[in-house]
C-alpha atoms as a PDB file:
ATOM      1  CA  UNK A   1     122.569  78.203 113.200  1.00  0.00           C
ATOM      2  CA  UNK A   2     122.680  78.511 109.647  1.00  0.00           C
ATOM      3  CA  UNK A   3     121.323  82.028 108.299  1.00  0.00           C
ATOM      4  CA  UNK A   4     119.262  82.377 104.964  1.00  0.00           C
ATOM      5  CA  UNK A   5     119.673  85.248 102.629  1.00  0.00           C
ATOM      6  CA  UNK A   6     116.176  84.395 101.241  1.00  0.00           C
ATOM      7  CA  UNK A   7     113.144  86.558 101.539  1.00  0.00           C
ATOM      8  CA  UNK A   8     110.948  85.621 103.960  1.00  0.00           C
ATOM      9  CA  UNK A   9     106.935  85.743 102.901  1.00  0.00           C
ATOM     10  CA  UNK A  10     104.452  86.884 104.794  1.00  0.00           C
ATOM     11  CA  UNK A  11     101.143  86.866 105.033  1.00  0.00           C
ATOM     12  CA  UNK A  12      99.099  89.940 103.813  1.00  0.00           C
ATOM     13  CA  UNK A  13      97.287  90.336 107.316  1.00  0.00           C
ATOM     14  CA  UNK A  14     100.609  89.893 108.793  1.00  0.00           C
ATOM     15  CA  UNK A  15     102.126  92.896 106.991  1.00  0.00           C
ATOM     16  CA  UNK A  16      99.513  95.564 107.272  1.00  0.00           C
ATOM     17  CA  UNK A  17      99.243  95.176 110.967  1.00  0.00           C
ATOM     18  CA  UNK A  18     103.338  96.148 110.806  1.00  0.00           C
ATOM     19  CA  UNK A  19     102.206  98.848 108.401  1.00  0.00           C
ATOM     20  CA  UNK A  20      99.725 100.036 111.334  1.00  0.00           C
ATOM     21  CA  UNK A  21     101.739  99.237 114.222  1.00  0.00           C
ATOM     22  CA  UNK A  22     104.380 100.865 113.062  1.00  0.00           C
ATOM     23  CA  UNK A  23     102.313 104.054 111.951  1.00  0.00           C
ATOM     24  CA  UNK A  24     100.937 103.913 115.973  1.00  0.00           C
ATOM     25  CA  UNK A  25     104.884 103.891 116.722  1.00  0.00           C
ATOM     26  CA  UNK A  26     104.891 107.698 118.201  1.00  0.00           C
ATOM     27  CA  UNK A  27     102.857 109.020 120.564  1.00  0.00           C
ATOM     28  CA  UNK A  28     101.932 112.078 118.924  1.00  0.00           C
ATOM     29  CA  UNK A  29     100.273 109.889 116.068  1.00  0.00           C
ATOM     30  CA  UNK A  30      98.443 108.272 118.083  1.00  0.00           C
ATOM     31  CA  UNK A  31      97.188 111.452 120.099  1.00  0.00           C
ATOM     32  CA  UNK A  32      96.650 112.937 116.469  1.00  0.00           C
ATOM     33  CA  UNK A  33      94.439 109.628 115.855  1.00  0.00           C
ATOM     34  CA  UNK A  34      92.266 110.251 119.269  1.00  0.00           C
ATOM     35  CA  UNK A  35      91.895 113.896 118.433  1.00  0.00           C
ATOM     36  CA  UNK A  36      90.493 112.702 114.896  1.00  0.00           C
ATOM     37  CA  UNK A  37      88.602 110.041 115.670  1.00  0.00           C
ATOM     38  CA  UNK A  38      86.273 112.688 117.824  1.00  0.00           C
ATOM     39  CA  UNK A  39      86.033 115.072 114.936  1.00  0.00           C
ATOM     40  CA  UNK A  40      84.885 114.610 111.199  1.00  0.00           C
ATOM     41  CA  UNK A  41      87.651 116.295 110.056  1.00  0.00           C
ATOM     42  CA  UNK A  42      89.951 119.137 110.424  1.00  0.00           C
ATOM     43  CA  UNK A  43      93.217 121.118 108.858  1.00  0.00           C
ATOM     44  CA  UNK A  44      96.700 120.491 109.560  1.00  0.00           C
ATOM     45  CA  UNK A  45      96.386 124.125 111.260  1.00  0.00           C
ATOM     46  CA  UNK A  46      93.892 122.944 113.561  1.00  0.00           C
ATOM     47  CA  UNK A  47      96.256 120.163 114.527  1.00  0.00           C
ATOM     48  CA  UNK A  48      98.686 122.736 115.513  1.00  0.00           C
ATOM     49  CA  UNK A  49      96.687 124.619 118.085  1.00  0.00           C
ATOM     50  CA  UNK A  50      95.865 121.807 119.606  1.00  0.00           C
ATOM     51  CA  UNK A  51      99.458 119.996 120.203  1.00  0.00           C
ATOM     52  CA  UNK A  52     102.370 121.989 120.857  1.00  0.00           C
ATOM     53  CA  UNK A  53     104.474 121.338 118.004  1.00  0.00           C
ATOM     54  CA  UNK A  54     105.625 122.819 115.051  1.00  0.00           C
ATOM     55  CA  UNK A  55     103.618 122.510 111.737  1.00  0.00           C
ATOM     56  CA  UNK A  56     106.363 120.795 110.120  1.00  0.00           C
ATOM     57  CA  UNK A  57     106.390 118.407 112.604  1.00  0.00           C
ATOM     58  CA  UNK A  58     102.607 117.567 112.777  1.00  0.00           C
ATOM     59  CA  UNK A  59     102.523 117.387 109.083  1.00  0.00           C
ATOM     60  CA  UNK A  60     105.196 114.670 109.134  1.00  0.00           C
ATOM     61  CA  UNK A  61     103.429 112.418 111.496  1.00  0.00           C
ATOM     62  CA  UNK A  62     100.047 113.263 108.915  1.00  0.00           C
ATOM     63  CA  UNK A  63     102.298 111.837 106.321  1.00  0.00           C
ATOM     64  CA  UNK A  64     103.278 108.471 107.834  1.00  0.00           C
ATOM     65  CA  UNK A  65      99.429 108.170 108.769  1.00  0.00           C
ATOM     66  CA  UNK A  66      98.357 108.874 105.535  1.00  0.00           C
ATOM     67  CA  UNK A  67     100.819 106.408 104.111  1.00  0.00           C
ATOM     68  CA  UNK A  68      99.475 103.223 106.492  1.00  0.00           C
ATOM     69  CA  UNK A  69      96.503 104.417 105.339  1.00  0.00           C
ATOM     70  CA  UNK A  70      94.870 105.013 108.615  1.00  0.00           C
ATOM     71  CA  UNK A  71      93.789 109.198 107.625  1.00  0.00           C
ATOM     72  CA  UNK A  72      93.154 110.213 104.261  1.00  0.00           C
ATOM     73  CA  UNK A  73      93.417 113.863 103.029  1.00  0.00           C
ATOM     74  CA  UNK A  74      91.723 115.741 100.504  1.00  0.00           C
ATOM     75  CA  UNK A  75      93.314 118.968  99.610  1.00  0.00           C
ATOM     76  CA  UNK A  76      91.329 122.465 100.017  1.00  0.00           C
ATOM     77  CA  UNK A  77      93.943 124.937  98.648  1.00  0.00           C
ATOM     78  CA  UNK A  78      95.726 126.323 100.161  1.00  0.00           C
ATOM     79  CA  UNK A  79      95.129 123.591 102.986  1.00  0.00           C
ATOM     80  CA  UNK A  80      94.587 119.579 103.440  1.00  0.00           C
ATOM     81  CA  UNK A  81      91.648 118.572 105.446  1.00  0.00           C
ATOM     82  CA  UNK A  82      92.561 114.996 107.302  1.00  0.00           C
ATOM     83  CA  UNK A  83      89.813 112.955 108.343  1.00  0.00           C
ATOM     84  CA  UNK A  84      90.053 108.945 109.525  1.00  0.00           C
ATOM     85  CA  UNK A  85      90.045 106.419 106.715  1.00  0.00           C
ATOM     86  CA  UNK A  86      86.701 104.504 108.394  1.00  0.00           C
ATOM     87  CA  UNK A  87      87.717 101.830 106.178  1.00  0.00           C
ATOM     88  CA  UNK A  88      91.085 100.732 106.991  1.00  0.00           C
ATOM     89  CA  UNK A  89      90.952 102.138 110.511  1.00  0.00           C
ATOM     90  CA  UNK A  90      88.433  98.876 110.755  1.00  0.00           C
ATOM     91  CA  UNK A  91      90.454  97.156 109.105  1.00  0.00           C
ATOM     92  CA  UNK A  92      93.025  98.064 111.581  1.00  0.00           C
ATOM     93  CA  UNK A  93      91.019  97.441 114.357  1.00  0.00           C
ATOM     94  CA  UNK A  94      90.125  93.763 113.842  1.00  0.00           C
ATOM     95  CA  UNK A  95      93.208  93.030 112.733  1.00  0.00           C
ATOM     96  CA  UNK A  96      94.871  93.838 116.368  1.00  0.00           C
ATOM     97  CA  UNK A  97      92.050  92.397 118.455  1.00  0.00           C
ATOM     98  CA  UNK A  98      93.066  89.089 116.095  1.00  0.00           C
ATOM     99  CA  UNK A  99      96.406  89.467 117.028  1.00  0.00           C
ATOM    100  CA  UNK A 100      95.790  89.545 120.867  1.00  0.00           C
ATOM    101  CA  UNK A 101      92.743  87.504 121.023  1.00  0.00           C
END
């Protein structure tokens, strides 16, 4: 089999629902996406009390949320309140019942 060292293109729909599934990769993101989904918002400190991890490590998984854009945060010094990003969650959303449909 002859092997290509050419990028391969894909389609836009086809990369953001790696961007998302890959975000959904862990667990605790997606418990962190259940526990937000029931609330309008909350602080990364709130986050903490609820799972049993260090605040480092919650605010890492916040980060690779944030950057598949599936939360958004909007900083309150001296803390970030993280809510769902309605948009793109639906976006999200459709594009994985497309994918298994």
């Amino acid at each position: 089999m002859k092997r290509s060292l050419e990028h391969i293109e894909y389609k836009e729909d086809t990369e953001a629902l790696a961007k998302f599934a890959k975000a959904l990769g862990h667990p605790t993101r997606i418990a962190i996406l259940k526990h937000l989904e029931n609330q309008s918002c909350c602080f990364t400190g709130d986050l903490v009390d609820v799972f049993p991890l260090a605040q480092s490590t919650v605010s890492q998984h916040l980060k690779e949320l944030k950057n598949a854009g599936l939360i958004q945060g909007e900083l309150k010094p001296p803390k970030i309140k993280y809510c769902i990003d309605q948009e793109n969650w639906n976006i999200a959303k459709s594009l994985f019942q497309k994918f298994f449909d």
